[in-house]
PDB file of N, CA and C in Angstrom:
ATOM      1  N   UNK A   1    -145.735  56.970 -66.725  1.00  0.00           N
ATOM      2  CA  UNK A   1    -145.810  58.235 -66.074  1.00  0.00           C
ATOM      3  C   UNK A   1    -145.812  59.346 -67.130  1.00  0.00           C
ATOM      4  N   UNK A   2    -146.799  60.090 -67.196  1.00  0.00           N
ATOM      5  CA  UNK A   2    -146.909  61.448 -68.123  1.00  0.00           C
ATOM      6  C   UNK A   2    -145.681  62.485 -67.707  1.00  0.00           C
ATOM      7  N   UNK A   3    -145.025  63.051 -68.338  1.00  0.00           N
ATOM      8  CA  UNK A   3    -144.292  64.061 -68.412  1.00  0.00           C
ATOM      9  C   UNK A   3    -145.565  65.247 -68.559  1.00  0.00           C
ATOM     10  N   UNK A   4    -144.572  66.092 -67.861  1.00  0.00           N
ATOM     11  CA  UNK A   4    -145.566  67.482 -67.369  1.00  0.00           C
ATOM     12  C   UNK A   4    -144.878  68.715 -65.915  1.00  0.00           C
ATOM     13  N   UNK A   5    -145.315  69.343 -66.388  1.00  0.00           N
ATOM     14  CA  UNK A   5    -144.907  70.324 -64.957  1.00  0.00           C
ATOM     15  C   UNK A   5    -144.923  69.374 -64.121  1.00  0.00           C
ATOM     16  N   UNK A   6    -143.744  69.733 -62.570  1.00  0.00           N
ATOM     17  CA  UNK A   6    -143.454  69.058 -61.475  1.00  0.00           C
ATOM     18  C   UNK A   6    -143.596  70.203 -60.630  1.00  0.00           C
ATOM     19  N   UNK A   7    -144.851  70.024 -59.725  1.00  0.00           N
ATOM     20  CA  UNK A   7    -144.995  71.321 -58.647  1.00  0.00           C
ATOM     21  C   UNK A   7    -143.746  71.174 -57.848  1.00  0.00           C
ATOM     22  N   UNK A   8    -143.613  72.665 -57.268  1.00  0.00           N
ATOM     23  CA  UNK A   8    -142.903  72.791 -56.217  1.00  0.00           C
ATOM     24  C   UNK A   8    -141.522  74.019 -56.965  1.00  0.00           C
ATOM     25  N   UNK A   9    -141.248  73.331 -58.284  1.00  0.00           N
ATOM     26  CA  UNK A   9    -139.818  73.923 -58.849  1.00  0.00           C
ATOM     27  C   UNK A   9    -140.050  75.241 -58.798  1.00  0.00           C
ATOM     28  N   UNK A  10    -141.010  75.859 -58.973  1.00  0.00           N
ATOM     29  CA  UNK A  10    -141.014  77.315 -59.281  1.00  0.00           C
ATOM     30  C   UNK A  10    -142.314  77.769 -58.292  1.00  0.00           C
ATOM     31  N   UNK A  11    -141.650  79.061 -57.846  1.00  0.00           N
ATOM     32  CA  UNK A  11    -142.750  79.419 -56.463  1.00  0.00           C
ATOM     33  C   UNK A  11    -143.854  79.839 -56.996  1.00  0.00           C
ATOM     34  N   UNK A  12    -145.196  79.708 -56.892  1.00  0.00           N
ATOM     35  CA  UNK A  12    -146.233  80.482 -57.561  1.00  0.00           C
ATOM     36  C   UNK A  12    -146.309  82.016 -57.022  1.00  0.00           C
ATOM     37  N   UNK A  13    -146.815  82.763 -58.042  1.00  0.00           N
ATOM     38  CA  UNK A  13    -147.075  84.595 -57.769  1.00  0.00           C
ATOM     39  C   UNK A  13    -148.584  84.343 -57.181  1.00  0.00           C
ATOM     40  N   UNK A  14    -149.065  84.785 -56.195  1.00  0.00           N
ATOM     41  CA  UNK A  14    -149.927  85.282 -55.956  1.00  0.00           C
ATOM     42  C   UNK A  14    -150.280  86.815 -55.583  1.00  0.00           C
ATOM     43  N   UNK A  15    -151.530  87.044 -56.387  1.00  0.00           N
ATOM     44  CA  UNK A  15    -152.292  88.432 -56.235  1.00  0.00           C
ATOM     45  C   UNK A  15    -152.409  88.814 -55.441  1.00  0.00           C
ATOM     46  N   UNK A  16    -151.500  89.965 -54.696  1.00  0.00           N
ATOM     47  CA  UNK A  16    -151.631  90.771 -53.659  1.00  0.00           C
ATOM     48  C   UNK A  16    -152.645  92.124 -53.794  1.00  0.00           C
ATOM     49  N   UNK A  17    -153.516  92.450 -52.829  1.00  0.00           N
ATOM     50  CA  UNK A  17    -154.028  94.233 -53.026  1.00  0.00           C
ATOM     51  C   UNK A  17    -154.027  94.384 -51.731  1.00  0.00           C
ATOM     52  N   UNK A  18    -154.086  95.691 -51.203  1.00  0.00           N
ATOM     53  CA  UNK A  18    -153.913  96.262 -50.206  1.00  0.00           C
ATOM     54  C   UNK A  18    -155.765  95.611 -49.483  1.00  0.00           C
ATOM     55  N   UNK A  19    -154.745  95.962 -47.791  1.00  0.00           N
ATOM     56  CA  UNK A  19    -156.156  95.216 -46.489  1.00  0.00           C
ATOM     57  C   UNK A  19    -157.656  96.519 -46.821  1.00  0.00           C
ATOM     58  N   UNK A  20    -158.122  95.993 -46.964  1.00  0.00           N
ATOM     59  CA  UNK A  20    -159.631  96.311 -47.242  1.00  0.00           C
ATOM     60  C   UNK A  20    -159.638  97.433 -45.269  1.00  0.00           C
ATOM     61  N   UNK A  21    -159.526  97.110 -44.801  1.00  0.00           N
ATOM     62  CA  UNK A  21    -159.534  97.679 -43.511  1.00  0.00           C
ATOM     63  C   UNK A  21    -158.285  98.833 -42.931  1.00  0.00           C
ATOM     64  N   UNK A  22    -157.307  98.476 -43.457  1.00  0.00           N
ATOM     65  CA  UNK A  22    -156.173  99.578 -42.802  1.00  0.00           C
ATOM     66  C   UNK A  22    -155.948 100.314 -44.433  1.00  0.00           C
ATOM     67  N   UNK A  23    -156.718  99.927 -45.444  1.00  0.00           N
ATOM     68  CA  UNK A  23    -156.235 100.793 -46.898  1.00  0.00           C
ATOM     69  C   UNK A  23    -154.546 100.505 -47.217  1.00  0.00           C
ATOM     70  N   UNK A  24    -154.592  99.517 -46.937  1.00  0.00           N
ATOM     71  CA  UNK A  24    -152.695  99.310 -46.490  1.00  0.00           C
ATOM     72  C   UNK A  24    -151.478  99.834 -46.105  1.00  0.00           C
ATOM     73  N   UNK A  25    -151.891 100.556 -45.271  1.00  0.00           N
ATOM     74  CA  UNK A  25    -150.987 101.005 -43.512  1.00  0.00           C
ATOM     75  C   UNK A  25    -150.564 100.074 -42.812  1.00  0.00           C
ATOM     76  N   UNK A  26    -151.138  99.308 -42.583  1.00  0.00           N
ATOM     77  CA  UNK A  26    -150.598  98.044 -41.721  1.00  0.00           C
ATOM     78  C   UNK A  26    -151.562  99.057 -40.414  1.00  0.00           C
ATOM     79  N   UNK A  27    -151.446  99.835 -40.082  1.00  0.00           N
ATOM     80  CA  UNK A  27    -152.108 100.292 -38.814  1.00  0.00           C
ATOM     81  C   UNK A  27    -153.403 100.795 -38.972  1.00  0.00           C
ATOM     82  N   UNK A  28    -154.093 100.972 -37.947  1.00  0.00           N
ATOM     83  CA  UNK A  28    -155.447 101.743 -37.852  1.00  0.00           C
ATOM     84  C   UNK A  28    -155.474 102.977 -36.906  1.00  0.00           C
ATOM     85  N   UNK A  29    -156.615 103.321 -37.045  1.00  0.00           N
ATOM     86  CA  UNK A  29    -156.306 104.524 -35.903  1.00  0.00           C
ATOM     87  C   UNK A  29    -157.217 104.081 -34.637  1.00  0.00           C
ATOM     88  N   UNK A  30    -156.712 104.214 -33.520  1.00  0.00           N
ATOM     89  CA  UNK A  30    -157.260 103.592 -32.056  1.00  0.00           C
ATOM     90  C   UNK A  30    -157.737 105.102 -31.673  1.00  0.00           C
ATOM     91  N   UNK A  31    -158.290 105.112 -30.451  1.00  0.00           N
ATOM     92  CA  UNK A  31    -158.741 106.208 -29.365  1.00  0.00           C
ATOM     93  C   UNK A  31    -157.116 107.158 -29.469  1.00  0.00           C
ATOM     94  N   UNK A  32    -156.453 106.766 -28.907  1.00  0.00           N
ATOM     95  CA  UNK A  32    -155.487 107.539 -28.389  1.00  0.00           C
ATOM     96  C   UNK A  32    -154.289 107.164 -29.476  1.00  0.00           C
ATOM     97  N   UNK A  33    -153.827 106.157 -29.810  1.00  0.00           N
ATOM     98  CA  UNK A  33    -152.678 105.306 -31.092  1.00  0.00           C
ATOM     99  C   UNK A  33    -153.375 104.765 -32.052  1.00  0.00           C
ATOM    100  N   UNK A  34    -152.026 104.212 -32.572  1.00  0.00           N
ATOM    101  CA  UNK A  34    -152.669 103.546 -33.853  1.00  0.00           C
ATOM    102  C   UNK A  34    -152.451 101.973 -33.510  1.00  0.00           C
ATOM    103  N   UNK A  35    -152.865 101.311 -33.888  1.00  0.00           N
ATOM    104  CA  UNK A  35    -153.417  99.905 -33.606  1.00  0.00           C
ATOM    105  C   UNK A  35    -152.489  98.581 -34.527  1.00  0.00           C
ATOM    106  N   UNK A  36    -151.843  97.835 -34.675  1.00  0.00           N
ATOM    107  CA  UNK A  36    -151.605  96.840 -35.658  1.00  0.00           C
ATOM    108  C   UNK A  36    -153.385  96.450 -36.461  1.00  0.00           C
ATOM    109  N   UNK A  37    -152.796  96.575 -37.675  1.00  0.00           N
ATOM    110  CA  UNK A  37    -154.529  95.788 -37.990  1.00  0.00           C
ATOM    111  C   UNK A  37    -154.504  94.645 -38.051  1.00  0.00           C
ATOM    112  N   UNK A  38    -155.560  94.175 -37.558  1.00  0.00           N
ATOM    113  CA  UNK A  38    -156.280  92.627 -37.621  1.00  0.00           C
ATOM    114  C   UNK A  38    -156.001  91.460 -38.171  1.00  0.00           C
ATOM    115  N   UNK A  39    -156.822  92.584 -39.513  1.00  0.00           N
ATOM    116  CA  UNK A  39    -157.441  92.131 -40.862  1.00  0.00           C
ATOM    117  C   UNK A  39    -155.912  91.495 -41.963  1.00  0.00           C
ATOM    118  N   UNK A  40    -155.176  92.323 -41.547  1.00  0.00           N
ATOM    119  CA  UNK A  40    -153.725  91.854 -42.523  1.00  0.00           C
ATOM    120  C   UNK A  40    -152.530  91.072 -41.900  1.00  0.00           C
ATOM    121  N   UNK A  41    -152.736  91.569 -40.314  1.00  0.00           N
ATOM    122  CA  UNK A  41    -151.162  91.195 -39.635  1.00  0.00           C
ATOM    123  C   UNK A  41    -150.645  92.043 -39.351  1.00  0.00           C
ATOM    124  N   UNK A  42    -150.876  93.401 -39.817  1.00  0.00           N
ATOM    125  CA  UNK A  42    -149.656  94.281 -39.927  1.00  0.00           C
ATOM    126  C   UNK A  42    -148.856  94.758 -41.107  1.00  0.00           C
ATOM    127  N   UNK A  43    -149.734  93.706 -42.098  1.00  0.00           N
ATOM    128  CA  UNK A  43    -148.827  94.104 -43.426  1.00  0.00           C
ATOM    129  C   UNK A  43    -149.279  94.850 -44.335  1.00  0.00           C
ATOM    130  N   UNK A  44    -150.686  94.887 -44.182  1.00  0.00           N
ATOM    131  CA  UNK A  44    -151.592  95.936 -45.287  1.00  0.00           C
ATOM    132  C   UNK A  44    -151.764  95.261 -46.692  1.00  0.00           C
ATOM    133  N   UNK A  45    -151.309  93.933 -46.792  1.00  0.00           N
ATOM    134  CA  UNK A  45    -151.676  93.260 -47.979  1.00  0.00           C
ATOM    135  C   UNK A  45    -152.185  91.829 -47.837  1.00  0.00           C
ATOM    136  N   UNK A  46    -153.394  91.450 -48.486  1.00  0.00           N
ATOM    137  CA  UNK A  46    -154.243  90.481 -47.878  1.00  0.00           C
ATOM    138  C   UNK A  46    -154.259  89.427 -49.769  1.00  0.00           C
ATOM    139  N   UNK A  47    -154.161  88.456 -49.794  1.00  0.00           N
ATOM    140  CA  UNK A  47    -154.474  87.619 -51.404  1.00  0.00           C
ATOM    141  C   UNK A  47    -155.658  88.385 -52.071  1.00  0.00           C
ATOM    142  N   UNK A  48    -155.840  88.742 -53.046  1.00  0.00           N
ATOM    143  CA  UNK A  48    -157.096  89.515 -54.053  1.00  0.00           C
ATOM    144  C   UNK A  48    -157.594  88.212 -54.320  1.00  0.00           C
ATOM    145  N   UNK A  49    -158.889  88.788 -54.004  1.00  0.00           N
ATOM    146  CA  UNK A  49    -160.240  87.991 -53.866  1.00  0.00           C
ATOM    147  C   UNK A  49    -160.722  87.418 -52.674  1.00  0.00           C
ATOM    148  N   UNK A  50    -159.570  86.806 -52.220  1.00  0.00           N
ATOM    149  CA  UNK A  50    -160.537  85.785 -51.035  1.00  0.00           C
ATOM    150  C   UNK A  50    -159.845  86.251 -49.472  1.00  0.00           C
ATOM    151  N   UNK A  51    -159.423  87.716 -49.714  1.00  0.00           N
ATOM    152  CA  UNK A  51    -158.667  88.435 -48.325  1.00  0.00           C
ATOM    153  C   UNK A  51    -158.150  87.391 -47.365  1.00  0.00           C
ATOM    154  N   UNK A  52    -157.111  86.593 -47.922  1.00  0.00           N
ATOM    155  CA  UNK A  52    -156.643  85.714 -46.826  1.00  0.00           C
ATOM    156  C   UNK A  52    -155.593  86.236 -46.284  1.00  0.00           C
ATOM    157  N   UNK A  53    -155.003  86.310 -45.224  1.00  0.00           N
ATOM    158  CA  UNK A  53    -153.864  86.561 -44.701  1.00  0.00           C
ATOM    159  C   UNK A  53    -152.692  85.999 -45.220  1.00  0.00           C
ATOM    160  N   UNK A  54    -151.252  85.837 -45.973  1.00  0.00           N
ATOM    161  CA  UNK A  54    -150.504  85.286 -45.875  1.00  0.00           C
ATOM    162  C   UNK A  54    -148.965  85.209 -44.400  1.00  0.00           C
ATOM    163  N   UNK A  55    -148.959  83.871 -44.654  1.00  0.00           N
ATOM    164  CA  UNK A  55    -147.740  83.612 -43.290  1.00  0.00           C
ATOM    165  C   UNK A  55    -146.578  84.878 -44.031  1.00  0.00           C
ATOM    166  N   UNK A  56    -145.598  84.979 -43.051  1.00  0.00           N
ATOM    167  CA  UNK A  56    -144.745  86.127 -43.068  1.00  0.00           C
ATOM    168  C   UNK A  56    -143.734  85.847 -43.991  1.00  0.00           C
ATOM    169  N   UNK A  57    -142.893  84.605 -43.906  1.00  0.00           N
ATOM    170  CA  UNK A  57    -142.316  84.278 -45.226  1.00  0.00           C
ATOM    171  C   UNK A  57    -142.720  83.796 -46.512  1.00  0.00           C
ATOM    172  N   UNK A  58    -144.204  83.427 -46.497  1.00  0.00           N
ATOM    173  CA  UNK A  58    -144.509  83.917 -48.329  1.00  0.00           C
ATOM    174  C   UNK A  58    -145.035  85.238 -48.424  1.00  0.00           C
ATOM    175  N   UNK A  59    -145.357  86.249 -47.898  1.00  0.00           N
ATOM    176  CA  UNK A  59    -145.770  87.619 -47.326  1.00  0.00           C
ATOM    177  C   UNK A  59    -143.920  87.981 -47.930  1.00  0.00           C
ATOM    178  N   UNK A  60    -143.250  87.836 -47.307  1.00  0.00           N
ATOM    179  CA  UNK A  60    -141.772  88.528 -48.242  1.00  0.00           C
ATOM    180  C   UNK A  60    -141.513  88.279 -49.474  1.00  0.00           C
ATOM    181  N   UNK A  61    -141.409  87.023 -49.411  1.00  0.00           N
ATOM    182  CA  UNK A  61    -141.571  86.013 -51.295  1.00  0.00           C
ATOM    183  C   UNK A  61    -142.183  87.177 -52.055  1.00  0.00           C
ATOM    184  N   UNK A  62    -143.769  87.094 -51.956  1.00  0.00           N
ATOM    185  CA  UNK A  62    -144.762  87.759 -52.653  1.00  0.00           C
ATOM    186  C   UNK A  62    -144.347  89.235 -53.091  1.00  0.00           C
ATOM    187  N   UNK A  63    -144.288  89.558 -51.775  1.00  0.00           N
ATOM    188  CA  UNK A  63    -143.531  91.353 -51.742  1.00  0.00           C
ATOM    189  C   UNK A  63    -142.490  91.524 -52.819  1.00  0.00           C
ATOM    190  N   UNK A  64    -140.982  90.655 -52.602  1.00  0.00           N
ATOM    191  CA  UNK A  64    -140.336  90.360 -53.614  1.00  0.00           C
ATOM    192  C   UNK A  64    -140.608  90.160 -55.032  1.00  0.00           C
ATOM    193  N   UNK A  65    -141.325  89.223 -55.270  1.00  0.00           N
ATOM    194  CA  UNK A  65    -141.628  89.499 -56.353  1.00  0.00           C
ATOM    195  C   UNK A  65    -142.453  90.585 -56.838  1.00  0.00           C
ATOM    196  N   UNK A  66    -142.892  90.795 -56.387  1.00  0.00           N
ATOM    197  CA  UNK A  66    -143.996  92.501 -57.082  1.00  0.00           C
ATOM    198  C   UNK A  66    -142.928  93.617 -57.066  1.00  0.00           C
ATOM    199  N   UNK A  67    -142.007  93.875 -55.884  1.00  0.00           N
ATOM    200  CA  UNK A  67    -140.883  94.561 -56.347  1.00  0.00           C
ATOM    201  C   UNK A  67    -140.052  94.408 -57.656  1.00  0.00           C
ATOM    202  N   UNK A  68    -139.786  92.920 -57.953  1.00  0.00           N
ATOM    203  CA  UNK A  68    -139.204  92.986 -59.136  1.00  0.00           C
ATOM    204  C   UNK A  68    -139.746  93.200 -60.313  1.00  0.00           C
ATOM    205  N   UNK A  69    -140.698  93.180 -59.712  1.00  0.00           N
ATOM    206  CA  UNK A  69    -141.722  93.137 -60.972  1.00  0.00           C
ATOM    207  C   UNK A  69    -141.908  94.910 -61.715  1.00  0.00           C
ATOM    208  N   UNK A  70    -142.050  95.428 -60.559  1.00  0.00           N
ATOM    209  CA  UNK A  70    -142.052  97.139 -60.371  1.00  0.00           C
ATOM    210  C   UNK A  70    -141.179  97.850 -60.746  1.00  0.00           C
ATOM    211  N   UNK A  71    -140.214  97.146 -60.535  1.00  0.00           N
ATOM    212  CA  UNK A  71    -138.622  97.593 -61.146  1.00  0.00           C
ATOM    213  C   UNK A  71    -138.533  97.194 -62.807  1.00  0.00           C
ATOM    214  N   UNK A  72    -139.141  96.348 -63.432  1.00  0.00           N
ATOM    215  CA  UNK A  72    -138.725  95.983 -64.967  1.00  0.00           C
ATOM    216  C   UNK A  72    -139.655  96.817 -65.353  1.00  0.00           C
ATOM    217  N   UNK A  73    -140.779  97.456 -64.767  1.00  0.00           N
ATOM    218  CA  UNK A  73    -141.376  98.452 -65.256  1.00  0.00           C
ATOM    219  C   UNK A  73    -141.041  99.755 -65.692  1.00  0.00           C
ATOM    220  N   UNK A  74    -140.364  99.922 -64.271  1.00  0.00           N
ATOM    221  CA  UNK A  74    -139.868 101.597 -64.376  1.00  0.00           C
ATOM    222  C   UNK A  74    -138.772 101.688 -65.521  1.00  0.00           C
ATOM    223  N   UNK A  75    -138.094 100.194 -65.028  1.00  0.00           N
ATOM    224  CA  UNK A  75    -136.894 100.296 -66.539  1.00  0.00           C
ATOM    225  C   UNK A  75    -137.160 100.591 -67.907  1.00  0.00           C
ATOM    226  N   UNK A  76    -138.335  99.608 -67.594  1.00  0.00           N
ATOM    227  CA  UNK A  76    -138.946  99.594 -69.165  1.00  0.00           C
ATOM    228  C   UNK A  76    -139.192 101.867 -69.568  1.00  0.00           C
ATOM    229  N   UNK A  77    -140.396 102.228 -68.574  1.00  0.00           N
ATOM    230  CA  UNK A  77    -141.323 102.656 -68.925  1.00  0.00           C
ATOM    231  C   UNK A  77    -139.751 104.375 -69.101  1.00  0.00           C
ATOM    232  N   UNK A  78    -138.699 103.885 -68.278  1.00  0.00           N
ATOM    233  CA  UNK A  78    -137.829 105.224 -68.406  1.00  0.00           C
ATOM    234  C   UNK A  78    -136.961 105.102 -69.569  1.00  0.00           C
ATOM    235  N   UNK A  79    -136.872 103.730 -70.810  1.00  0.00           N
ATOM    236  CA  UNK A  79    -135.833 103.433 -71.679  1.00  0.00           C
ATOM    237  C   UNK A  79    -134.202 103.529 -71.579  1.00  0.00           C
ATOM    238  N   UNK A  80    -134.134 103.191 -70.110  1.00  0.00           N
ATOM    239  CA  UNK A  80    -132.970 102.883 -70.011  1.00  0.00           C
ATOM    240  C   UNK A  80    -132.400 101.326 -70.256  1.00  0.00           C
ATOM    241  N   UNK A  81    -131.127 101.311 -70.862  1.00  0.00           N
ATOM    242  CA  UNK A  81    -130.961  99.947 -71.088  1.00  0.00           C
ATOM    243  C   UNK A  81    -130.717  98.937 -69.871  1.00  0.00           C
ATOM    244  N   UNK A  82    -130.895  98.079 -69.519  1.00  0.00           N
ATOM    245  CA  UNK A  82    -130.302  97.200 -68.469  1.00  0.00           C
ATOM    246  C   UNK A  82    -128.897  97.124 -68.299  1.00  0.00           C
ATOM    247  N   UNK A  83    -128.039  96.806 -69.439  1.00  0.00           N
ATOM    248  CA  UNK A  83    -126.797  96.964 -69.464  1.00  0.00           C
ATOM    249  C   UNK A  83    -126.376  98.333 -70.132  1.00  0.00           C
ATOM    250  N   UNK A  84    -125.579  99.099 -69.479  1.00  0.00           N
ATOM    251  CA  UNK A  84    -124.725  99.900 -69.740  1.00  0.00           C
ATOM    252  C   UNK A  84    -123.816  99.911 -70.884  1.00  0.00           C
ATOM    253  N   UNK A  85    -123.733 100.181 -72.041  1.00  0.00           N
ATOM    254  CA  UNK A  85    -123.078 100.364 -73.334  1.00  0.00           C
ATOM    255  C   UNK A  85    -122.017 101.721 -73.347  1.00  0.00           C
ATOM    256  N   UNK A  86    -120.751 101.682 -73.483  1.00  0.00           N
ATOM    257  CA  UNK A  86    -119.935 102.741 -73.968  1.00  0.00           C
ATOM    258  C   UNK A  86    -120.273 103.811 -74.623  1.00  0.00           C
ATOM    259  N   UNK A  87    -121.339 103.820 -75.513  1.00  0.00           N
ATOM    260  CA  UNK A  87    -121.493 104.200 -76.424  1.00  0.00           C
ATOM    261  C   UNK A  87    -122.911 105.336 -76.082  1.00  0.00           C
ATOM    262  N   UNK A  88    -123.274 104.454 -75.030  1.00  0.00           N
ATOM    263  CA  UNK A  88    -124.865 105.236 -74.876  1.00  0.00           C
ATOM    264  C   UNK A  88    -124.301 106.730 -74.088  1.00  0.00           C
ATOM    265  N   UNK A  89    -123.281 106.961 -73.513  1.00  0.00           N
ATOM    266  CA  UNK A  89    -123.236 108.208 -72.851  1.00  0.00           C
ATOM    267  C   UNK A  89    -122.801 109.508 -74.039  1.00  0.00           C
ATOM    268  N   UNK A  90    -122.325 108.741 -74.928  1.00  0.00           N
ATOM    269  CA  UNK A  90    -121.997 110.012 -75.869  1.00  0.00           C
ATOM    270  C   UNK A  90    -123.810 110.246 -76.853  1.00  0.00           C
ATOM    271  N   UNK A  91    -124.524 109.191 -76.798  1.00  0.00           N
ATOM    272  CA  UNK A  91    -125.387 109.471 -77.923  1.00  0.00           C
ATOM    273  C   UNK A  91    -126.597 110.169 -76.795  1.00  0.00           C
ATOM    274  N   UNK A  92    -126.573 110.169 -75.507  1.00  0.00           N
ATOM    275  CA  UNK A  92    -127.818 111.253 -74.656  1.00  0.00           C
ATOM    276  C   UNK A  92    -127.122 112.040 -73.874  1.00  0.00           C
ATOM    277  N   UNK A  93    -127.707 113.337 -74.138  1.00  0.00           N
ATOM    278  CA  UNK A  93    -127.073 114.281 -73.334  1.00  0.00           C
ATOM    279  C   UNK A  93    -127.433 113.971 -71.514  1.00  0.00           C
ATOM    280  N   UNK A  94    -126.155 114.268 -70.956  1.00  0.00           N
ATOM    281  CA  UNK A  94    -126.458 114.228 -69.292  1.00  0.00           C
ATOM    282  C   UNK A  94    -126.015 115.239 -68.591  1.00  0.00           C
ATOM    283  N   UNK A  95    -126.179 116.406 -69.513  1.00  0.00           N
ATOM    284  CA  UNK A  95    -125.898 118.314 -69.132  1.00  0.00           C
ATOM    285  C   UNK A  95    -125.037 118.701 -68.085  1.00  0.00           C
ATOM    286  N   UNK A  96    -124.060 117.831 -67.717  1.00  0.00           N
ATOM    287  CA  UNK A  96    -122.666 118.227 -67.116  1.00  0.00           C
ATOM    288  C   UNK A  96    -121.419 118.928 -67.829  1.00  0.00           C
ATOM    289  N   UNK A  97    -121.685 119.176 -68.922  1.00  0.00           N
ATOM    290  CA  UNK A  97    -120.938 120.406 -69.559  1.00  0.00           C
ATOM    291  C   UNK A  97    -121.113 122.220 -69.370  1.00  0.00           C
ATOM    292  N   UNK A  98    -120.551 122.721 -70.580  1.00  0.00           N
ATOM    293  CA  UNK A  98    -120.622 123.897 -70.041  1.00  0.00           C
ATOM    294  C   UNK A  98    -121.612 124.765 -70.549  1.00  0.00           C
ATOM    295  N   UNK A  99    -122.847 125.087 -69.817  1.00  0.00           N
ATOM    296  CA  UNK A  99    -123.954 125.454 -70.440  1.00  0.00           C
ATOM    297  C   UNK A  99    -124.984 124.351 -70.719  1.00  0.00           C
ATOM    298  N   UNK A 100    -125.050 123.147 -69.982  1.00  0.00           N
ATOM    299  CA  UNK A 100    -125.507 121.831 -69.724  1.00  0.00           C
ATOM    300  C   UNK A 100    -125.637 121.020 -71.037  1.00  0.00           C
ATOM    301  N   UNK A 101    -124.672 121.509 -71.789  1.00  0.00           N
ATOM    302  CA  UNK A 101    -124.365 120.486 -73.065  1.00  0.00           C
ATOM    303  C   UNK A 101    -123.754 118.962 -72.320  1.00  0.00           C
ATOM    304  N   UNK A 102    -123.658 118.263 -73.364  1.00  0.00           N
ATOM    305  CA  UNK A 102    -122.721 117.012 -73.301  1.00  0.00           C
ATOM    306  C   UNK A 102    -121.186 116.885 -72.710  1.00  0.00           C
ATOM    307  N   UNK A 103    -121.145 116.039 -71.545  1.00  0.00           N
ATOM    308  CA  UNK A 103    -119.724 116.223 -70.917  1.00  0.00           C
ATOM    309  C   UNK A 103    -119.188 115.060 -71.374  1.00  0.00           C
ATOM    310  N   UNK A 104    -118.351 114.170 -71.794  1.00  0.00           N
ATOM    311  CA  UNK A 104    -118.352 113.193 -72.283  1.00  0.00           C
ATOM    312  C   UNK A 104    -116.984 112.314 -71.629  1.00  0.00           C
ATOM    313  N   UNK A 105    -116.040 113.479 -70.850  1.00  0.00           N
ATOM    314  CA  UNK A 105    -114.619 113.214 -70.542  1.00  0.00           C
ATOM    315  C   UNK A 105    -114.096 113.340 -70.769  1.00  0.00           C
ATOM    316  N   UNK A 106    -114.106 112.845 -72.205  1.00  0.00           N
ATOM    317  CA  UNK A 106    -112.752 113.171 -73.256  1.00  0.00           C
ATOM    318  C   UNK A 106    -111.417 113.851 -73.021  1.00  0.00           C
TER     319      UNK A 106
END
């Protein structure tokens, strides 16, 4: 037996983009309301490329992960550290002093 990846252990990411039809609203606009769309379910996000619908619990999975994904971004892209250091509140100002200098506690 070859050693090698064992499907199943780790969930695959699939490529989400918004429903080609509701622009990803989840709704449309009807005569009088707005409509669930069709084309997505309701969710406004369909697999990129082959617009398939996903079932509702890999539809959260998926969601989930692109959230987390969205989040190591913003972390990244604002240079805040992940963990909190003692040290980091005295070295950036956070203008709660007097004249919005450095408040530190002290």
């Amino acid at each position: 037996m070859q050693k090698g990846r064992v499907p199943g252990f780790k969930r695959e990411r699939i490529e989400l983009e918004p429903c080609s039809i509701c622009a990803g609203k989840a709704v449309v606009k009807g005569l009088f309301y707005e409509l669930v769309c069709t084309g997505c379910n309701g969710s406004g996000w369909v697999v990129w490329g082959s617009k398939l619908v996903l079932s509702s619990d890999e539809l959260v999975t998926q969601l989930s992960f692109k959230l987390q994904h969205a989040q190591r971004q913003i972390a990244a892209l604002k240079g805040l550290p992940l963990m909190s250091e003692p040290q980091s509140q005295y070295e950036r100002s956070n203008r709660l002093g007097a004249g919005g200098t450095n408040y530190t506690g002290d």
